[in-house]
Protein backbone atom coordinates (compact mmCIF):
# COMPACT_ATOMS: atom_id res chain seq x y z
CA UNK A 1 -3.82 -5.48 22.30
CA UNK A 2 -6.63 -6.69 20.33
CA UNK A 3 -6.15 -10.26 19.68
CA UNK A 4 -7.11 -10.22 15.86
CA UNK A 5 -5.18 -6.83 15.59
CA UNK A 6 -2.38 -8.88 16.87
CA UNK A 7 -2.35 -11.38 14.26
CA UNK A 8 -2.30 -9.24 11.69
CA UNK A 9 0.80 -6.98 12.94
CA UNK A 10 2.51 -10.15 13.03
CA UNK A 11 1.19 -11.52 10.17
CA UNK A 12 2.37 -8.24 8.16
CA UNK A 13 5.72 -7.93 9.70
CA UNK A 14 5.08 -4.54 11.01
CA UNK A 15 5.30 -6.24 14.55
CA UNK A 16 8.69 -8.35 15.25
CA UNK A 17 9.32 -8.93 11.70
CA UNK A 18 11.50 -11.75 10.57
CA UNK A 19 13.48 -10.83 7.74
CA UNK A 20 16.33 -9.13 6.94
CA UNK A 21 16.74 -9.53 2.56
CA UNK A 22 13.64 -7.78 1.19
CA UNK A 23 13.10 -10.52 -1.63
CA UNK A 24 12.41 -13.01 1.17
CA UNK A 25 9.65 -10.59 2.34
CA UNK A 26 8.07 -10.50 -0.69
CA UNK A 27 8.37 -13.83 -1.19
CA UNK A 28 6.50 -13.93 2.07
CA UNK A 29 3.91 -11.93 1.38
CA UNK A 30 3.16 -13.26 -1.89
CA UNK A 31 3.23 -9.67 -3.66
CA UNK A 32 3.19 -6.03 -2.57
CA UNK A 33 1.01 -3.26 -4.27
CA UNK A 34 3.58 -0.80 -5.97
CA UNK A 35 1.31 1.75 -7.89
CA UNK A 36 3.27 4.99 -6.05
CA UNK A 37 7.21 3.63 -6.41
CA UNK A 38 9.15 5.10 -3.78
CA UNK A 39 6.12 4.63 -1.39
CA UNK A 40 6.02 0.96 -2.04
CA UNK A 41 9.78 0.91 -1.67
CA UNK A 42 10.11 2.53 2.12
CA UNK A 43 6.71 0.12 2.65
CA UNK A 44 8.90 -2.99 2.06
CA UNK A 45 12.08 -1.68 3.57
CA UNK A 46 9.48 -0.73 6.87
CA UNK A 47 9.51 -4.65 7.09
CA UNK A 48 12.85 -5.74 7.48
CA UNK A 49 14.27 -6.46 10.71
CA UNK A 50 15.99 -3.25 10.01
CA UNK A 51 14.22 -0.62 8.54
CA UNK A 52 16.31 0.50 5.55
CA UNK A 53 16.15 1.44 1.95
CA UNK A 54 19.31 0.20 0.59
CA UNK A 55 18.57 -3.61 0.96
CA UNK A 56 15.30 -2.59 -1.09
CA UNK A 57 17.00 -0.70 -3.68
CA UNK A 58 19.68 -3.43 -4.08
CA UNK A 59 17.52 -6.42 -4.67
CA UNK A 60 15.82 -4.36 -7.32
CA UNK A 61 19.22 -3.38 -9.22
CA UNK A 62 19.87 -7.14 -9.02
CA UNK A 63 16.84 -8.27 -10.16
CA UNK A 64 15.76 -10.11 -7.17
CA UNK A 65 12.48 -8.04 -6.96
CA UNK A 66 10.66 -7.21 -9.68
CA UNK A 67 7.80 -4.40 -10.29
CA UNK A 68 5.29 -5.68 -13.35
CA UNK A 69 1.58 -5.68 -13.51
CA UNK A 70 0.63 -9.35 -12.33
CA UNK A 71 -2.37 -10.93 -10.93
CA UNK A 72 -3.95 -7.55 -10.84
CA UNK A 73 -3.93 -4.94 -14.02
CA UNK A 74 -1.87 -2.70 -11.10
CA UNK A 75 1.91 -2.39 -10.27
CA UNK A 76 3.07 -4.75 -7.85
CA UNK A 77 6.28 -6.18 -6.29
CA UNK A 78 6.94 -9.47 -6.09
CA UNK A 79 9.98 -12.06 -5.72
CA UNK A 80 11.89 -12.86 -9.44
CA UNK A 81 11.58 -16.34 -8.63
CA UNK A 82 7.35 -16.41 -8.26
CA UNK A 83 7.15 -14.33 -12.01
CA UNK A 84 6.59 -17.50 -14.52
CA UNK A 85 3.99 -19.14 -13.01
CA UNK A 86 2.26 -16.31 -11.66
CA UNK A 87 2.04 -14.51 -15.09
CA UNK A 88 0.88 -18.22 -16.16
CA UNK A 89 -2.06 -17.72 -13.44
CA UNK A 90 -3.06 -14.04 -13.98
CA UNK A 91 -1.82 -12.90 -18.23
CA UNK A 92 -4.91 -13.86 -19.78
CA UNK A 93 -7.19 -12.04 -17.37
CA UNK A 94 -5.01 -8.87 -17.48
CA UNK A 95 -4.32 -9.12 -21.32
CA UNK A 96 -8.35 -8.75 -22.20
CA UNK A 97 -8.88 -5.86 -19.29
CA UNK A 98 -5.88 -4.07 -20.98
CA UNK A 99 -7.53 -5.06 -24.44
CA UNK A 100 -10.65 -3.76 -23.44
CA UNK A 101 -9.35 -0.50 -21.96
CA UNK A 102 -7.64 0.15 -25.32
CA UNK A 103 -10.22 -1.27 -27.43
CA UNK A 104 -12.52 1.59 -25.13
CA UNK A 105 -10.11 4.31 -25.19
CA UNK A 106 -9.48 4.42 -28.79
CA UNK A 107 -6.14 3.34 -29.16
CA UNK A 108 -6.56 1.56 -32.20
CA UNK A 109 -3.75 -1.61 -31.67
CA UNK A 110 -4.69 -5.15 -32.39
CA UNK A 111 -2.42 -8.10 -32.39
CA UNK A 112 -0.18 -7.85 -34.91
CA UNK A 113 0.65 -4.18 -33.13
CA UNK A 114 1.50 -6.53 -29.88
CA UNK A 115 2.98 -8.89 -31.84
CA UNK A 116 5.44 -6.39 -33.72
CA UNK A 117 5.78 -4.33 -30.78
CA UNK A 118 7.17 -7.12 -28.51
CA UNK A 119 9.57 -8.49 -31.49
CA UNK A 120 11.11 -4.95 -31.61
CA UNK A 121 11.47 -4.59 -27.76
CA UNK A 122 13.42 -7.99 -28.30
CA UNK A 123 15.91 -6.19 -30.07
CA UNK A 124 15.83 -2.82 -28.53
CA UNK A 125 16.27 -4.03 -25.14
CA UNK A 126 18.38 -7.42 -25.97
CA UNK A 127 21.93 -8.03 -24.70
CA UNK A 128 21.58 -6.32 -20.88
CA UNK A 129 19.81 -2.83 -22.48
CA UNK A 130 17.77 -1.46 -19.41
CA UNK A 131 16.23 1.61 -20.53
CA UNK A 132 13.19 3.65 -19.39
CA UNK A 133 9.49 4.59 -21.06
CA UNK A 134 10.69 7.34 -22.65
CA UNK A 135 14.17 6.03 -24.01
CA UNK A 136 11.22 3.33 -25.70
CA UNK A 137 9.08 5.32 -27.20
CA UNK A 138 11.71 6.70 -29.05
CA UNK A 139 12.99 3.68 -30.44
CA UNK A 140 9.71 2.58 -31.18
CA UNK A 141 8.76 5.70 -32.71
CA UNK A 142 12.01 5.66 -34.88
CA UNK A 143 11.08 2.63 -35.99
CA UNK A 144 7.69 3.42 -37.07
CA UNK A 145 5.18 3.06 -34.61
CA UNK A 146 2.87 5.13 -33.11
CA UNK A 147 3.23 5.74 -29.19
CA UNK A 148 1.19 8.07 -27.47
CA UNK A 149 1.06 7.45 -23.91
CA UNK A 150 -1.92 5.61 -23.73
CA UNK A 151 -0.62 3.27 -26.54
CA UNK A 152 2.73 2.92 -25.28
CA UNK A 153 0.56 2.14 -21.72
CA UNK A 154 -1.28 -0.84 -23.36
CA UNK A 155 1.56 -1.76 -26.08
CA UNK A 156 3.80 -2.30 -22.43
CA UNK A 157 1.62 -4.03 -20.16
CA UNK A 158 1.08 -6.61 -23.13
CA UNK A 159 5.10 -7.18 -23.47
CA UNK A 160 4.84 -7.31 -19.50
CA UNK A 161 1.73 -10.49 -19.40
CA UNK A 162 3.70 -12.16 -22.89
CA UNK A 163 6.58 -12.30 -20.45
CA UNK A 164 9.10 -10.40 -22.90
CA UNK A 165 9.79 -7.97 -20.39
CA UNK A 166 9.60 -7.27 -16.68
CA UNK A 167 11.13 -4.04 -14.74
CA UNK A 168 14.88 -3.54 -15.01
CA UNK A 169 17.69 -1.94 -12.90
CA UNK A 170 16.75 2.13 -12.24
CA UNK A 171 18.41 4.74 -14.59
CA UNK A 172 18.94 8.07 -12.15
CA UNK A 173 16.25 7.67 -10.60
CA UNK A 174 13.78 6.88 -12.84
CA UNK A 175 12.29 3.15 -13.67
CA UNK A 176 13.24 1.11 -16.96
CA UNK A 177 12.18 -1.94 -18.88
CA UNK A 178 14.25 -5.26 -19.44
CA UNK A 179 13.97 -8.48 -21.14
CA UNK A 180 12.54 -11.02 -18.81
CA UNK A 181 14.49 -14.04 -20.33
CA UNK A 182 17.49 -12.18 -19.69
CA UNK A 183 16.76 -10.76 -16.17
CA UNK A 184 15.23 -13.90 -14.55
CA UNK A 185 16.74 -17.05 -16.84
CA UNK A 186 16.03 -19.59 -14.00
CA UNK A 187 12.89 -18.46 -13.24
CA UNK A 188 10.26 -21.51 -13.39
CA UNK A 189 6.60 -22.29 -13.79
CA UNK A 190 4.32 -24.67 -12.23
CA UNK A 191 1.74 -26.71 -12.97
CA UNK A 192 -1.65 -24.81 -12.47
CA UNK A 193 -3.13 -26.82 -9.26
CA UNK A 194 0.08 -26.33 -7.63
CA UNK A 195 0.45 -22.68 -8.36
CA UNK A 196 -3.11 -21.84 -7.00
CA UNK A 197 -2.41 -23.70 -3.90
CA UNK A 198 0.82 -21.81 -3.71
CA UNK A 199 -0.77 -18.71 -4.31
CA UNK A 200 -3.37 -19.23 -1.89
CA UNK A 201 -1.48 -20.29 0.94
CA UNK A 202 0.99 -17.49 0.72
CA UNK A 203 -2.30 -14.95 1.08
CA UNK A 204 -3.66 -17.04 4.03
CA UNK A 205 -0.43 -16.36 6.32
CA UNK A 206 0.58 -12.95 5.08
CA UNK A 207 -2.80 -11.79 6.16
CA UNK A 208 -3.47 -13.26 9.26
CA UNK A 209 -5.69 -15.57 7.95
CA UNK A 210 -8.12 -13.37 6.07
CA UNK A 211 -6.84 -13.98 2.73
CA UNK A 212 -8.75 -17.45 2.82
CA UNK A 213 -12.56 -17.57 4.42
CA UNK A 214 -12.62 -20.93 5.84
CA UNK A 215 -15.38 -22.98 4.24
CA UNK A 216 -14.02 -22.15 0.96
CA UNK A 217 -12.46 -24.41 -1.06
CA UNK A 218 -13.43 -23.50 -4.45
CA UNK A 219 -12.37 -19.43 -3.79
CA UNK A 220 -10.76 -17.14 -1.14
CA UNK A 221 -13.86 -14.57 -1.29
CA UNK A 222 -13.82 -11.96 -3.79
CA UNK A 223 -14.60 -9.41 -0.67
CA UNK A 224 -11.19 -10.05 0.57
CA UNK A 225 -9.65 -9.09 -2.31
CA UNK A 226 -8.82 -6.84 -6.02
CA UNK A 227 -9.15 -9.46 -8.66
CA UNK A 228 -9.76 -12.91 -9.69
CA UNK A 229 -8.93 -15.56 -12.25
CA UNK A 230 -10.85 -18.65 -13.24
CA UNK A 231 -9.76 -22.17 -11.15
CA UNK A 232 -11.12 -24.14 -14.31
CA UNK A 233 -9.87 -27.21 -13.35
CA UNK A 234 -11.28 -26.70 -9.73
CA UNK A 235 -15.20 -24.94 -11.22
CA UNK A 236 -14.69 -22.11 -9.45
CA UNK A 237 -12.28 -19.21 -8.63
CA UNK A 238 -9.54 -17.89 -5.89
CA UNK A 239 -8.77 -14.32 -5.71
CA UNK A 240 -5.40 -12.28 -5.07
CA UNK A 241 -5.47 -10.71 -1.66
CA UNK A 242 -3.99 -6.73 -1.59
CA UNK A 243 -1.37 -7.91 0.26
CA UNK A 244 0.18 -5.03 2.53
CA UNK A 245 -2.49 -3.04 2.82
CA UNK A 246 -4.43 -2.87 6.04
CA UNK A 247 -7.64 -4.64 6.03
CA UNK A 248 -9.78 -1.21 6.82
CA UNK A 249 -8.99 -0.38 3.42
CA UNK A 250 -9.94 -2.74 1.40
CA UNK A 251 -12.81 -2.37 -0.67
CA UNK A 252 -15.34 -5.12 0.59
CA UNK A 253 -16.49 -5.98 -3.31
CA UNK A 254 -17.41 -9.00 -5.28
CA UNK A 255 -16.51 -7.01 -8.82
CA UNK A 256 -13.01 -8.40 -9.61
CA UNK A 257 -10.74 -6.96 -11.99
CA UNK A 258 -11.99 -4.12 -13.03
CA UNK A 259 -11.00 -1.87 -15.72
CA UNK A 260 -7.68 -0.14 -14.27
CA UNK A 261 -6.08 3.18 -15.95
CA UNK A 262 -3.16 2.70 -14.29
CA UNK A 263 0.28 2.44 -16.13
């Protein structure tokens, strides 16, 4: 076998992988893409030492996986513990695409229709209340907002990078919203220099290496990866690799986080 082709297998756990709980993986691998849901899911259960989809849907009941937009204006999965600090490392940068994307698209909010729409979210959804997108919108609606879907897309993904809610347990079948204070209470957050180092070294192993050019301390190269956030502190930048998805697909770009319709 080729000896880079190696690495990566390995590196992906799609070759003598070592875990058997499916938050460790994530963990792990820093964060999995999770636009198509029950794609993602079998992707991460694929990984286990066992290939199975209950441990998957189990640690997302519990709350030990979550699925939010973070780092990237994209679904992704990652591991309840990682959430604070990296929404500290990735809101701002997702809050003005999804601004500008709403801003472009006509949707007409401005703060005070975040601000209002996150306060009433804090009492639809307080005391353990999972529900889903649609079970929302009506609440919201009933209580005098507007919510088209593309509003209720932006109006969400705000709550989500504010950190008033994250993904909750499934209702048949279908995904819902819960508070995030309430879902993940011991979740913590880091201080900023050791979150990016955190961050980056997670992206260096899970890929084999090619999450972090060597020669680069300022940034792991925007070619490697979907988006970026400014490294103030350090004058310069360091990207999120796609983690989980094979490196022939990646789009070899330096444009970082660009405008994303996704919801």
């Amino acid at each position: 076998m080729n000896r880079l082709t190696d690495i990566r297998l390995h590196a992906q756990q799609l070759v003598a992988p070592q875990f058997d709980d499916p938050a460790e993986l994530i963990r792990w691998m820093g964060m999995v893409q999770a636009q198509e849901y029950g794609s993602a899911k079998w992707a991460v259960a694929l990984r286990l030492r066992t290939p199975a989809a209950a441990p998957v849907e189990e640690a997302l009941r519990e709350g030990r996986i979550l699925r939010m937009h973070i780092m990237r204006p994209t679904w992704h999965f990652i591991a309840a513990e990682d959430v604070r600090w990296m929404l500290h490392l990735s809101a701002r940068r997702i809050r003005a695409a999804n601004a500008s994307f709403a801003k472009g698209n006509g949707c007409g909010l401005d703060e005070g229709d975040y601000l209002r729409c996150s306060r009433l979210l804090e009492r639809i959804l307080g005391g353990g209340n999972h529900l889903t997108r649609q079970q929302i919108a009506g609440e919201l609606e009933r209580a005098g907002m507007a919510v088209d879907a593309p509003r209720l897309n932006r109006l969400m993904m705000h709550a989500e990078t504010d950190g008033v809610v994250c993904s909750g347990a499934d209702r048949a079948g279908k995904p819902t919203y819960a508070l995030l204070a309430e879902r993940v209470p011991q979740a913590v957050d880091l201080p900023e220099e050791e979150a990016l180092a955190l961050l980056r070294r997670r992206s260096t192993i899970s890929s084999g290496g090619r999450g972090c050019p060597s020669g680069r301390p300022a940034a792991v190269s925007g070619r490697w990866t979907g988006s970026c956030f400014a490294n103030r502190s350090a004058g310069g930048s360091i990207c999120c690799t796609r983690v989980g998805r094979p490196a022939e697909r990646r789009r070899r770009t330096r444009t970082c986080c660009r405008r994303s319709t996704s919801t």
